[in-house]
Protein backbone atom coordinates (compact mmCIF):
# COMPACT_ATOMS: atom_id res chain seq x y z
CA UNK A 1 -24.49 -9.21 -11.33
CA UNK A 2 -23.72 -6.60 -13.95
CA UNK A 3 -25.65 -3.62 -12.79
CA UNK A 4 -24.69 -4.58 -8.67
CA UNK A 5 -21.16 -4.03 -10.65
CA UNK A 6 -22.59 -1.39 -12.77
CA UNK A 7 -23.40 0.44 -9.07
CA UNK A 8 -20.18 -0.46 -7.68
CA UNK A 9 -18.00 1.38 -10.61
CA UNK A 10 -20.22 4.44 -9.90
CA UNK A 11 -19.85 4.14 -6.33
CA UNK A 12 -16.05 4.15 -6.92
CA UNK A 13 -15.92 7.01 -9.38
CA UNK A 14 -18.03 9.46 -7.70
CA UNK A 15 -16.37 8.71 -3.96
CA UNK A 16 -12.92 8.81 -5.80
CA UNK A 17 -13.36 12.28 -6.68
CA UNK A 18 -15.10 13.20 -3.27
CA UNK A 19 -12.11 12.26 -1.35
CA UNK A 20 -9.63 13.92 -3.85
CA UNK A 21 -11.65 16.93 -3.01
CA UNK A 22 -11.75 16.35 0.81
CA UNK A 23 -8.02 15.04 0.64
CA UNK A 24 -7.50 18.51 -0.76
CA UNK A 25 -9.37 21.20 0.91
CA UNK A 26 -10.68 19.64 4.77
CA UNK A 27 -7.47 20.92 6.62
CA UNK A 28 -6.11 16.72 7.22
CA UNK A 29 -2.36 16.13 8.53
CA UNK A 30 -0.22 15.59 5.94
CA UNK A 31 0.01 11.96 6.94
CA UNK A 32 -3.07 11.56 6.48
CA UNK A 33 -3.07 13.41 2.87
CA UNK A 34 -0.40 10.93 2.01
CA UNK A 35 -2.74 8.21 2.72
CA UNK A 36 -5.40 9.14 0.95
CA UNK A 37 -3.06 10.14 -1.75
CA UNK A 38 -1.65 6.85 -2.03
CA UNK A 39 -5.44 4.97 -2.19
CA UNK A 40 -6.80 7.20 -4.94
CA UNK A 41 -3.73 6.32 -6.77
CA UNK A 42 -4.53 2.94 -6.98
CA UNK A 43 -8.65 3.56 -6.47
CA UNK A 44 -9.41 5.76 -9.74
CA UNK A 45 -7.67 3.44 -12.17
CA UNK A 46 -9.17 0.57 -10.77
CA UNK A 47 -12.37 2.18 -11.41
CA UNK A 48 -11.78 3.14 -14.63
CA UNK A 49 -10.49 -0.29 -15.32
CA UNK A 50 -13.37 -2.00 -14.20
CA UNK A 51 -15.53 0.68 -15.80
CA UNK A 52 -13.69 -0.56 -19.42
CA UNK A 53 -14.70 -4.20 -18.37
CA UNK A 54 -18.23 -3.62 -17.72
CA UNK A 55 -18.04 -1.92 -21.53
CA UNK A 56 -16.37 -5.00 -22.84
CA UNK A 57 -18.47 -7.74 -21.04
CA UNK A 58 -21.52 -5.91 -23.05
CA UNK A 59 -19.65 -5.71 -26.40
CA UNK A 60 -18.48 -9.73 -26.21
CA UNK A 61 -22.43 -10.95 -27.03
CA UNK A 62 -22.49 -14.06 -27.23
CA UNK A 63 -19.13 -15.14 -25.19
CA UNK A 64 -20.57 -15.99 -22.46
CA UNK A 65 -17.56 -17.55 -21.11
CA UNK A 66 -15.59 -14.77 -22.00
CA UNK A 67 -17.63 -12.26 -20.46
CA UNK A 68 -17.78 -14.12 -16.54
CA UNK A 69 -14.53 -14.24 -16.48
CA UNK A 70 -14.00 -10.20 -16.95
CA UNK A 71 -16.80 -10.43 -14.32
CA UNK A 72 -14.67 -12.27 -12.05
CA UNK A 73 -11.80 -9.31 -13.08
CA UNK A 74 -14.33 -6.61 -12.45
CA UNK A 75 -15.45 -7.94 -8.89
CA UNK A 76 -11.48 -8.59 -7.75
CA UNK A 77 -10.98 -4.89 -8.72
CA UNK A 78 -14.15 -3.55 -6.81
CA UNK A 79 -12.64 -5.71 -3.87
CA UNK A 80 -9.46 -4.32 -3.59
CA UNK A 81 -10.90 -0.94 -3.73
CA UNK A 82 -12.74 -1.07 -1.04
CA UNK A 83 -10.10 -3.25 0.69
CA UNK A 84 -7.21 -2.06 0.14
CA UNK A 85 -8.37 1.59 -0.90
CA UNK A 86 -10.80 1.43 1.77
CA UNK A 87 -8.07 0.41 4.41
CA UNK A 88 -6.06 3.31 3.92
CA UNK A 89 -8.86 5.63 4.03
CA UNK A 90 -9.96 4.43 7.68
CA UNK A 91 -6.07 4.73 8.75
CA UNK A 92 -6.20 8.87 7.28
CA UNK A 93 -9.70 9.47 8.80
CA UNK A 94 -10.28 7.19 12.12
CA UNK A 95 -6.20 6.80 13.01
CA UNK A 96 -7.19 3.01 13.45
CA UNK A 97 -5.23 0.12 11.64
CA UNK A 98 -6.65 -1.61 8.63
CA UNK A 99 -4.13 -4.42 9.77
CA UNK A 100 -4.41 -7.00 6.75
CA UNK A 101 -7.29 -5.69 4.66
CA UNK A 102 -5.21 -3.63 2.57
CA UNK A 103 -2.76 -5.99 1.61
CA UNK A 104 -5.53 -8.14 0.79
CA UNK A 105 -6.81 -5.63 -1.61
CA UNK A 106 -3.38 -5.40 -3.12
CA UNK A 107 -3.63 -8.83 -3.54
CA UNK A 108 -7.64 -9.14 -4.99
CA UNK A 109 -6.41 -6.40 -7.32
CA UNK A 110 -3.30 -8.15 -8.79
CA UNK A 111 -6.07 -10.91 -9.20
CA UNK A 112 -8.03 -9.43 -10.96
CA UNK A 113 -6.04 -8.33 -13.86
CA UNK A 114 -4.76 -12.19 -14.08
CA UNK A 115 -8.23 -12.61 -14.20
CA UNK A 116 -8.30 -10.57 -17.73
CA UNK A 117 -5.60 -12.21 -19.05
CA UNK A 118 -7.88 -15.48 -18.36
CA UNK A 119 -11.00 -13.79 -19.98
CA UNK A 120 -9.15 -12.69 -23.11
CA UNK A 121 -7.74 -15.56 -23.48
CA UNK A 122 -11.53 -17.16 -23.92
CA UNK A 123 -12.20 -14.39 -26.48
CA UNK A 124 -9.14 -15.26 -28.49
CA UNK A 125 -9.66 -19.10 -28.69
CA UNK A 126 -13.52 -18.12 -29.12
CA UNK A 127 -11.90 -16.00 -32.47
CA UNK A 128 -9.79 -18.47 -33.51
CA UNK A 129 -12.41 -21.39 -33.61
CA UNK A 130 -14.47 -19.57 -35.66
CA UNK A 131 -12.00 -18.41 -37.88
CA UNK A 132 -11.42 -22.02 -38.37
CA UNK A 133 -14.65 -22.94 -38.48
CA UNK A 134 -15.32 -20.37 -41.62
CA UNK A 135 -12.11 -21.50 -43.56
């Protein structure tokens, strides 16, 4: 699961910055512009943010439980990319309506960062026990 993720970041980094670029210089309305705008505004963090998840799932060792739930963060993020993201990109470049997927991607993306509040709380009990433990 963790290098499929690994390939999804990528996949999100590299086609964040090759719409930017096409947002920027392939002649689209300004509606559509706006909409691509809007997506790479919420696309590019999201990969970053997943990016810094994928670091910290292989710096928490031996928290294992710790470490699925980021994965469960990281995979809600990649979602609503694509989803939401996604959604507006096919309204700029095909004029057709994404109807609910990009609320839906909204929503897997305010997920997802519950979803690190849930793995960091597993990494702060996991400290605390064995802080305990040692005293």
């Amino acid at each position: 699961m963790f290098v499929v993720l690994g390939w999804c970041v990528a996949v999100l980094g590299i086609s964040g910055v090759a719409l930017g670029a096409l947002a920027a210089h392939a002649g689209l309305s300004d509606h559509s512009v706006s909409l691509i705008e809007i997506g790479l505004r919420y696309h590019i963090p999201h990969g970053i943010a997943a990016f810094a998840g994928l670091v910290a799932v292989s710096a928490w060792g031996a928290n294992r439980r710790a470490q699925n739930r980021m994965l469960v963060a990281i995979s809600l993020w990649v979602l609503g990319a694509f989803a939401f993201s996604g959604g507006l990109y096919v309204q700029a470049f095909a004029n057709l309506d994404a109807g609910y997927i990009v609320p839906a991607g909204g929503f897997a993306f305010m997920l997802g960062w519950l979803a690190v509040g849930w793995s960091l709380y597993g990494v702060r009990n996991n400290v605390h026990q064995t802080t305990r433990a040692d005293s």
